[in-house]
N, C-alpha and C. Protein backbone atom coordinates (compact mmCIF):
# COMPACT_ATOMS: atom_id res chain seq x y z
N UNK A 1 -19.17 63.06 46.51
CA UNK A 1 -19.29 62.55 45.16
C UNK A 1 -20.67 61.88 45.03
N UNK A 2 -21.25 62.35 43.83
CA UNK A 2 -22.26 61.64 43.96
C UNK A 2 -22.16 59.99 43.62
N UNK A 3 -23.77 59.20 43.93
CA UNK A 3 -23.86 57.86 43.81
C UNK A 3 -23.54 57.45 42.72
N UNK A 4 -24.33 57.63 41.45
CA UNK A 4 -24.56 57.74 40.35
C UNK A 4 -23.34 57.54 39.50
N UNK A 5 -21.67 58.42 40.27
CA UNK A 5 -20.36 58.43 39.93
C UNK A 5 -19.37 57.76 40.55
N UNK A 6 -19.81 57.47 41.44
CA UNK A 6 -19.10 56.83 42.67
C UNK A 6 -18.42 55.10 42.13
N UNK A 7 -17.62 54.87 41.76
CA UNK A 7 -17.47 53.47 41.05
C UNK A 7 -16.39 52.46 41.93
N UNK A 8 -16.96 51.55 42.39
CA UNK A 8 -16.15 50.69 42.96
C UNK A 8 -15.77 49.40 42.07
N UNK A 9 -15.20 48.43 42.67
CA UNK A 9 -14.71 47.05 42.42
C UNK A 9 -13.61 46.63 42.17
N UNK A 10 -13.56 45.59 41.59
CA UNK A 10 -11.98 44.91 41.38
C UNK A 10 -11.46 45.51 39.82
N UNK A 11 -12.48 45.49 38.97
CA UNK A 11 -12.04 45.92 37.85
C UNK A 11 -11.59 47.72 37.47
N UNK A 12 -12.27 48.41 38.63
CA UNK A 12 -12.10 49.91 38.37
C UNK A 12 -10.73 49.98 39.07
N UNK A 13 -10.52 49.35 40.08
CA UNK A 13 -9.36 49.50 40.94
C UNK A 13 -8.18 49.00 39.75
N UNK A 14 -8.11 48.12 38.98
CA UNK A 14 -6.86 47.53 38.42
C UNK A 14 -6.61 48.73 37.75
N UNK A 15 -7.56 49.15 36.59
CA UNK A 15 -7.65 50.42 35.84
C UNK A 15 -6.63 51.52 36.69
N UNK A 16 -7.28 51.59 37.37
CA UNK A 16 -6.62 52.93 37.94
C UNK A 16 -4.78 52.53 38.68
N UNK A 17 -4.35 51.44 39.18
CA UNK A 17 -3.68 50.78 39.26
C UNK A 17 -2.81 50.56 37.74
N UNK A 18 -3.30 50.37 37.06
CA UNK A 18 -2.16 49.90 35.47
C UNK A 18 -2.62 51.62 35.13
N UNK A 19 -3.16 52.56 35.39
CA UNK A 19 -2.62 53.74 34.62
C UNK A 19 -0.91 54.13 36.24
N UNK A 20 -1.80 54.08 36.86
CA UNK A 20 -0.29 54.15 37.77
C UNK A 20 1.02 53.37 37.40
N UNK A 21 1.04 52.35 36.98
CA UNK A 21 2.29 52.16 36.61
C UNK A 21 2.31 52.02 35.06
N UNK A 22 1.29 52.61 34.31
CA UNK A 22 2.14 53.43 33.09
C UNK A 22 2.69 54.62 33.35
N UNK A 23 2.54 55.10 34.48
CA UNK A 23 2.69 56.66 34.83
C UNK A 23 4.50 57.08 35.22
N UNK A 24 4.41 56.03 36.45
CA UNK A 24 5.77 55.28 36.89
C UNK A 24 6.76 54.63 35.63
N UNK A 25 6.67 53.86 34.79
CA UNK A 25 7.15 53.41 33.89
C UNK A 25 7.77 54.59 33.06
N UNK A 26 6.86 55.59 32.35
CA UNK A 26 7.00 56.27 31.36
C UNK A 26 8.42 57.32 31.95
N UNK A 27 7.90 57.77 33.33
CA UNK A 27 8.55 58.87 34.19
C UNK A 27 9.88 58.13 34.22
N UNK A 28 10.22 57.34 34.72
CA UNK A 28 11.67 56.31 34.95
C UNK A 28 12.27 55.86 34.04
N UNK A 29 11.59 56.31 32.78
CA UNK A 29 12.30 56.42 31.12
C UNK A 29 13.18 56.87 30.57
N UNK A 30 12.27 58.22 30.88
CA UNK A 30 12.37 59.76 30.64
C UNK A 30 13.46 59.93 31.08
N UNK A 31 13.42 59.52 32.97
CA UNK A 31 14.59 59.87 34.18
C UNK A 31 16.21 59.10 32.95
N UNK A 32 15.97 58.19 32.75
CA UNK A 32 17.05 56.90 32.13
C UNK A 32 17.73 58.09 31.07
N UNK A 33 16.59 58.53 30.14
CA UNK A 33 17.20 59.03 28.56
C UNK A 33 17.99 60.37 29.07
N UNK A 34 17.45 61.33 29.86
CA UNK A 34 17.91 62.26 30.67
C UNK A 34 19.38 62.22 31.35
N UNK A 35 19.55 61.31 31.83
CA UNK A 35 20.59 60.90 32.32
C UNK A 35 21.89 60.41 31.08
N UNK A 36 21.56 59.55 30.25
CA UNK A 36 22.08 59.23 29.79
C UNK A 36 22.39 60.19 28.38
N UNK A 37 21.48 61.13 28.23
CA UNK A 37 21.95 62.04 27.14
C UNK A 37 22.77 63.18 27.50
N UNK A 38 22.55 63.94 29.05
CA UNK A 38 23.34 64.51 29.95
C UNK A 38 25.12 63.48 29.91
N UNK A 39 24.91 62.46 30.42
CA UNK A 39 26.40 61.79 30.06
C UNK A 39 26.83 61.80 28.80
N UNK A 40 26.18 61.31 27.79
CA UNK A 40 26.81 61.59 26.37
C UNK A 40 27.25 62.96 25.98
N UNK A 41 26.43 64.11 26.54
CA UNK A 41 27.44 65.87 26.35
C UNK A 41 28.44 66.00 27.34
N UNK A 42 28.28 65.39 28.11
CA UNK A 42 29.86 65.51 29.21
C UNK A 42 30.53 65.01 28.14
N UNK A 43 30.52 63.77 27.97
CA UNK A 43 31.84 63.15 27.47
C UNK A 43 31.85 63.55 26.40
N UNK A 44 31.08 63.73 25.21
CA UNK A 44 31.52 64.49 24.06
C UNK A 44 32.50 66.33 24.35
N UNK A 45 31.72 66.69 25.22
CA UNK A 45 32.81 68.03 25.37
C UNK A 45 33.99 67.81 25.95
N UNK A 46 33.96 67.28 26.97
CA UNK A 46 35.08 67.19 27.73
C UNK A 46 36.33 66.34 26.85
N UNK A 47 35.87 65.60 25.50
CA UNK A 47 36.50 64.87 25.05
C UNK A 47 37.25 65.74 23.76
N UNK A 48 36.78 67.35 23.50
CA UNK A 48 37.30 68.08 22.77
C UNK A 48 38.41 68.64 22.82
C-alpha cells in the first residue's frame, strides 16, 4: 500500500471500529426480524 494511503491513528481506527459494529448491529436485527417473522407463519398456519 502505498505511503501517501496508508492511514494510521486513534481516530481512523475508531472509524473503522464503529462501522464494525454498525455492521454487527444491523446483521443481529435482521437475524431477530427473521426469526421472529418465521415464528409468526408457524403459528399463524399451524393455527388454521
Amino acid at each position: 500500500m502505498p505511503k501517501d494511503k496508508h492511514l494510521t491513528g486513534k481516530i481512523f481506527t475508531q472509524r473503522i471500529e464503529r462501522n464494525n459494529l454498525t455492521l454487527r448491529t444491523r446483521i443481529k436485527r435482521l437475524a431477530r426480524k427473521k426469526v421472529m417473522t418465521l415464528t409468526y407463519c408457524i403459528v399463524f398456519y399451524c393455527s388454521r
